[in-house]
PDB file of N, CA and C in Angstrom:
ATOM      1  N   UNK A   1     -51.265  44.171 -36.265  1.00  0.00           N
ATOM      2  CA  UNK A   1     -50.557  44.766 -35.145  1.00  0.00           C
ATOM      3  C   UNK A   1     -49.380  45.558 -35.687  1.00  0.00           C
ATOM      4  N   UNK A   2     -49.186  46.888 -35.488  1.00  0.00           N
ATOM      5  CA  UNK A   2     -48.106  47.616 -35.689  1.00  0.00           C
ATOM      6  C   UNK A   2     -47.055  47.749 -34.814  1.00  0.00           C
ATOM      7  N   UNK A   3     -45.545  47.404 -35.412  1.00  0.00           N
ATOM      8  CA  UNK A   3     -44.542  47.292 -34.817  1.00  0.00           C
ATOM      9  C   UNK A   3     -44.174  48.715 -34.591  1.00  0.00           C
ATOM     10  N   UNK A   4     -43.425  48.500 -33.193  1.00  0.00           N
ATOM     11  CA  UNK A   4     -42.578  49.770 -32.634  1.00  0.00           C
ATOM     12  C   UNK A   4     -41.483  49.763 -33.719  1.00  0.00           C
ATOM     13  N   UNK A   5     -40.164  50.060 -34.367  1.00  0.00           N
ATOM     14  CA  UNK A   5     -39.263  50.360 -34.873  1.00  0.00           C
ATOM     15  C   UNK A   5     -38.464  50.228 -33.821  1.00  0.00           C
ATOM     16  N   UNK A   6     -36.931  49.123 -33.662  1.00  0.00           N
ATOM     17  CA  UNK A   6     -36.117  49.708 -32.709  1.00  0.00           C
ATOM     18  C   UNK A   6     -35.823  50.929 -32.075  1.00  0.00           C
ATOM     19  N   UNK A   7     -35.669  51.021 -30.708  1.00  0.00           N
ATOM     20  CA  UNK A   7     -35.512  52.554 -30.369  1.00  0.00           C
ATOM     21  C   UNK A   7     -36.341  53.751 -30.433  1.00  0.00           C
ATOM     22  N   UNK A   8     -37.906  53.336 -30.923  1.00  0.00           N
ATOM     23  CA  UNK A   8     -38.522  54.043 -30.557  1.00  0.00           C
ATOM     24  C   UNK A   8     -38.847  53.859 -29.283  1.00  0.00           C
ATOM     25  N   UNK A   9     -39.586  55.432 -28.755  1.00  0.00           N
ATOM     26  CA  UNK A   9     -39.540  54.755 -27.411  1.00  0.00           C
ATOM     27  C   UNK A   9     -41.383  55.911 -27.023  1.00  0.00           C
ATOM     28  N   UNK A  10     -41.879  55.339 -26.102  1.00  0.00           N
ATOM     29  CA  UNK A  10     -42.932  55.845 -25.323  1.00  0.00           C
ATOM     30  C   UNK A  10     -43.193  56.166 -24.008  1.00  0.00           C
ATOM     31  N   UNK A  11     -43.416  56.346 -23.246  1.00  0.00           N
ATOM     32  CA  UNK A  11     -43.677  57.327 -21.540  1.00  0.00           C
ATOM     33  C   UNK A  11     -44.956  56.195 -21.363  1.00  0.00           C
ATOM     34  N   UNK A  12     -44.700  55.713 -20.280  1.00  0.00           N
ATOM     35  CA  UNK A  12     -45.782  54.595 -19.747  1.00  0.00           C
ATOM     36  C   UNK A  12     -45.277  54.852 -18.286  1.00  0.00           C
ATOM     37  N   UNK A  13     -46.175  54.993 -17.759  1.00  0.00           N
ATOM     38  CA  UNK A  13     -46.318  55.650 -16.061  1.00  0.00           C
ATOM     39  C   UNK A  13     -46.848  54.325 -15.500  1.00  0.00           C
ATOM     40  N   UNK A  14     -46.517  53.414 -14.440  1.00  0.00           N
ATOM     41  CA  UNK A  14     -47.067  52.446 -13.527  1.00  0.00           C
ATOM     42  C   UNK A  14     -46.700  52.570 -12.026  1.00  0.00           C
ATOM     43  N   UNK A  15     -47.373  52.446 -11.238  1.00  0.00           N
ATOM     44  CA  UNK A  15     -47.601  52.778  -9.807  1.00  0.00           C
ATOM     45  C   UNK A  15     -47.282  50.634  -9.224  1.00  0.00           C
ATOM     46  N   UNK A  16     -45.448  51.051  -8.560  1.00  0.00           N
ATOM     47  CA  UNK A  16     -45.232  50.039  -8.615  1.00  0.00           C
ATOM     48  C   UNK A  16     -45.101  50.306  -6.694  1.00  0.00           C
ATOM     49  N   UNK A  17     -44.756  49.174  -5.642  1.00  0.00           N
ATOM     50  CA  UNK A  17     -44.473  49.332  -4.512  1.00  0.00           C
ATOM     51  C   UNK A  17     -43.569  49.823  -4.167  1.00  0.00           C
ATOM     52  N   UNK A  18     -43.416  50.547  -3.399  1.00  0.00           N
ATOM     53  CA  UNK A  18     -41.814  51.106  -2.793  1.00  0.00           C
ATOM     54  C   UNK A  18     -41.141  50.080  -2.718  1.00  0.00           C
ATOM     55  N   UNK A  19     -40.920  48.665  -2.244  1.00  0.00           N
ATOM     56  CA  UNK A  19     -40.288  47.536  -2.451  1.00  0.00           C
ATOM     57  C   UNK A  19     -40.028  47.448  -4.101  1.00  0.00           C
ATOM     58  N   UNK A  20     -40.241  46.996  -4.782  1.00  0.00           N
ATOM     59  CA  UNK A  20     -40.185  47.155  -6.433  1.00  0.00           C
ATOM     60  C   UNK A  20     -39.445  48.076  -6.267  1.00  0.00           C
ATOM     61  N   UNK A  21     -39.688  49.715  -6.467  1.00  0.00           N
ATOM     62  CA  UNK A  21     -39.262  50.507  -6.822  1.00  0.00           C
ATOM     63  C   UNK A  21     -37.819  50.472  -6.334  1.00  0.00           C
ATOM     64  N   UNK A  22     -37.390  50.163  -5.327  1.00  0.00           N
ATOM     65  CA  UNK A  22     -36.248  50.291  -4.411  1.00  0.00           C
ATOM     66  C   UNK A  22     -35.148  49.255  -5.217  1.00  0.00           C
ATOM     67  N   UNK A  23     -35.476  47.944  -5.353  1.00  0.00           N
ATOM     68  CA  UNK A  23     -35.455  47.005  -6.059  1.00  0.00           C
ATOM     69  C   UNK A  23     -34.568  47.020  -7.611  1.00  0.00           C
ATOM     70  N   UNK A  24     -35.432  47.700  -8.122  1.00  0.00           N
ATOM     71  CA  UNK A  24     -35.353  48.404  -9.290  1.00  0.00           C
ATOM     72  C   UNK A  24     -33.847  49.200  -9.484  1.00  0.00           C
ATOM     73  N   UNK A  25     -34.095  49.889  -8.590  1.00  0.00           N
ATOM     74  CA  UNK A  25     -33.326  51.060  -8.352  1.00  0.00           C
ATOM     75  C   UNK A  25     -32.018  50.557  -8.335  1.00  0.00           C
ATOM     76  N   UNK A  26     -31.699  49.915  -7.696  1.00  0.00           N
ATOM     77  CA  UNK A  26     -30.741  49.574  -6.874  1.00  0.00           C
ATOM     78  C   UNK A  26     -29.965  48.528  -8.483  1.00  0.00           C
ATOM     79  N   UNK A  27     -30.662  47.344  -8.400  1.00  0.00           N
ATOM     80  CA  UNK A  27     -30.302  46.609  -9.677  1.00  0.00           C
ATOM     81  C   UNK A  27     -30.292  47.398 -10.511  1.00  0.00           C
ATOM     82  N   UNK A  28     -30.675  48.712 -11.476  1.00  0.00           N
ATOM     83  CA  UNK A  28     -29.793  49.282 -12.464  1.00  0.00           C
ATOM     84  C   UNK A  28     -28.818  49.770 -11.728  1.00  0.00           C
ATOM     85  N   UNK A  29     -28.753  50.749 -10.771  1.00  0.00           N
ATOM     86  CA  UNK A  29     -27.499  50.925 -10.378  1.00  0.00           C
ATOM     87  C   UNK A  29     -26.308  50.188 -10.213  1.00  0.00           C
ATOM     88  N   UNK A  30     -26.566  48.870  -9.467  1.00  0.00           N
ATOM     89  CA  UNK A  30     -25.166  47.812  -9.642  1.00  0.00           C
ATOM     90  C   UNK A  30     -24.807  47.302 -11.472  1.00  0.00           C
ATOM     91  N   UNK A  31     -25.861  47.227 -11.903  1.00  0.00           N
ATOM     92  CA  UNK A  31     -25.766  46.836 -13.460  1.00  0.00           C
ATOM     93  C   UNK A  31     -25.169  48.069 -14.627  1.00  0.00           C
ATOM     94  N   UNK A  32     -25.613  49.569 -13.878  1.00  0.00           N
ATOM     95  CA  UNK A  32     -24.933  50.616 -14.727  1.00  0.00           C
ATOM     96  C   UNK A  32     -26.004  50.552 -15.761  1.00  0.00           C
ATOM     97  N   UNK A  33     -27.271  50.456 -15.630  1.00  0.00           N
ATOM     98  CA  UNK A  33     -28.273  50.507 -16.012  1.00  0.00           C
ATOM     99  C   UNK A  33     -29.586  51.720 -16.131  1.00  0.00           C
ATOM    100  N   UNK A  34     -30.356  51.986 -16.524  1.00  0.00           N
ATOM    101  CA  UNK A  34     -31.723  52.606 -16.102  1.00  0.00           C
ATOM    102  C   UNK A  34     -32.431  51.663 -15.508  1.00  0.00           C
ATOM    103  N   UNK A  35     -33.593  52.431 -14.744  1.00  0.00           N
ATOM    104  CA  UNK A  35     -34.529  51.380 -14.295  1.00  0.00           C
ATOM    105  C   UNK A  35     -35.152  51.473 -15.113  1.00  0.00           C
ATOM    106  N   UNK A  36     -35.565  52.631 -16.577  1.00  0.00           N
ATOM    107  CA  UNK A  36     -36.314  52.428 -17.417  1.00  0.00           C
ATOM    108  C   UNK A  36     -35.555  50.775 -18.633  1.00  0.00           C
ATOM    109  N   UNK A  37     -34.699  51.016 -18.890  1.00  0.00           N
ATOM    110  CA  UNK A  37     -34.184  49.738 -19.349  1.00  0.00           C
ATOM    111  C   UNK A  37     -34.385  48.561 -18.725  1.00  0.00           C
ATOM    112  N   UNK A  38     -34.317  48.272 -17.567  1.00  0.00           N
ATOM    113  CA  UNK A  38     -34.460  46.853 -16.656  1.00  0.00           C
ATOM    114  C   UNK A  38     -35.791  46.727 -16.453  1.00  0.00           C
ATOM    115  N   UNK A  39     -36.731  47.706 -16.463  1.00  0.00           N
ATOM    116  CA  UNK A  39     -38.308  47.207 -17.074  1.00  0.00           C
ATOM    117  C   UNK A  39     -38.615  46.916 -18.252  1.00  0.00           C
ATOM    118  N   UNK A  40     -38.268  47.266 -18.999  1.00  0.00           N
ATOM    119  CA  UNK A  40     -38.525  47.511 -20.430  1.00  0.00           C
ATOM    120  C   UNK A  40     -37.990  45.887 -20.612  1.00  0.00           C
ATOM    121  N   UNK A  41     -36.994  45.630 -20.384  1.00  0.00           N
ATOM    122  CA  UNK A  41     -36.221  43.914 -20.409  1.00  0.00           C
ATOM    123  C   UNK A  41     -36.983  42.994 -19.479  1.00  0.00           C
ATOM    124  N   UNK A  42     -37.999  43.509 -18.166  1.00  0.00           N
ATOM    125  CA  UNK A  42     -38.158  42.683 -17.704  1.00  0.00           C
ATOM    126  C   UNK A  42     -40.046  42.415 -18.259  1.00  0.00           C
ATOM    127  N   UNK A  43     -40.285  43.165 -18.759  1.00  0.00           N
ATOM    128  CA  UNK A  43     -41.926  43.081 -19.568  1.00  0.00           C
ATOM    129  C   UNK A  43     -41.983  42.449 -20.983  1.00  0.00           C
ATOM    130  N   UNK A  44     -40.520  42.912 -21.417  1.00  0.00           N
ATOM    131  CA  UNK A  44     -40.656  41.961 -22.939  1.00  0.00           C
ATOM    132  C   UNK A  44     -40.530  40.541 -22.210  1.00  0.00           C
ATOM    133  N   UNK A  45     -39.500  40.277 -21.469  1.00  0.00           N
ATOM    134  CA  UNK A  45     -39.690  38.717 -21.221  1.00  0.00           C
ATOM    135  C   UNK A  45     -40.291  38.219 -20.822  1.00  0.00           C
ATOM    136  N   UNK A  46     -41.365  39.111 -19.863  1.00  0.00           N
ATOM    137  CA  UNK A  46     -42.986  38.525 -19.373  1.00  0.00           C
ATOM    138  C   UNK A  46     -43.697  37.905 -20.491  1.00  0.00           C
ATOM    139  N   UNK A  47     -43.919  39.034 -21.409  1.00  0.00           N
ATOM    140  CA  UNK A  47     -44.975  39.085 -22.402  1.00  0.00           C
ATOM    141  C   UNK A  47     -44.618  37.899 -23.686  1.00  0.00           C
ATOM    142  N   UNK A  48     -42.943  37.561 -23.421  1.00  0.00           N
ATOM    143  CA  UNK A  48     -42.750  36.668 -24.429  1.00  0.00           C
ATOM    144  C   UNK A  48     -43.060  35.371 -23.869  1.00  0.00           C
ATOM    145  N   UNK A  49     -43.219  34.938 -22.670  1.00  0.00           N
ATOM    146  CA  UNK A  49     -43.300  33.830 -21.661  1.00  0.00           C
ATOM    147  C   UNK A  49     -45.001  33.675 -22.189  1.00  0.00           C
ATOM    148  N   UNK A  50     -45.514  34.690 -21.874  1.00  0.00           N
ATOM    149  CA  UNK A  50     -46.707  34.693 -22.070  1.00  0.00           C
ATOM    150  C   UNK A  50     -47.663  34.267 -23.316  1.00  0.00           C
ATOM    151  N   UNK A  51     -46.590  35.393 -24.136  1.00  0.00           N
ATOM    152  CA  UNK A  51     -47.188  33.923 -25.544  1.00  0.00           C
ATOM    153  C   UNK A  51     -46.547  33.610 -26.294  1.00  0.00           C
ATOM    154  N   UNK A  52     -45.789  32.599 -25.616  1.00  0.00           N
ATOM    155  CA  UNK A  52     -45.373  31.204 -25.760  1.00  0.00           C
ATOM    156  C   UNK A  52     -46.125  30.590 -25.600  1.00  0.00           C
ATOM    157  N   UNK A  53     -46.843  30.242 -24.536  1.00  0.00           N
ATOM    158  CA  UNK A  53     -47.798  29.653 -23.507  1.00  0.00           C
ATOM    159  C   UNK A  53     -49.144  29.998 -24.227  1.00  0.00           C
ATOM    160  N   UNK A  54     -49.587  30.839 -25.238  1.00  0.00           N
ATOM    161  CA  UNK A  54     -50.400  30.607 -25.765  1.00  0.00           C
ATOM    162  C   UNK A  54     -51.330  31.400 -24.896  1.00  0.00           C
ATOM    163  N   UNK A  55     -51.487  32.155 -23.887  1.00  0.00           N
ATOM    164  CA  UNK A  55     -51.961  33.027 -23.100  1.00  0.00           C
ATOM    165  C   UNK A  55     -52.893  34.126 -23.953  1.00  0.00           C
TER     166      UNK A  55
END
């Protein structure tokens, strides 16, 4: 498996609900955030949950 390098970065398009999206939105804004950052944080910690669990 080939590692990303910190800070590289890629364009990944997902078709999320207007709820989500709104969601999103809103929490980087109070955080002073992107919503591309607050996904990006919220999929690594999926995917690390995930295998943990051996998934």
């Amino acid at each position: 498996m080939a590692l990303i390098p910190e800070g590289d970065t890629m364009r990944l398009q997902v078709d999320v609900s207007e709820d989500i999206k709104t969601r999103l939105k809103v929490a980087a804004a109070k955080q002073n955030r992107t919503m591309s950052e607050l996904a990006e944080e919220a999929l690594a910690a999926y995917l690390a949950k995930i295998e943990k669990a051996g998934k």
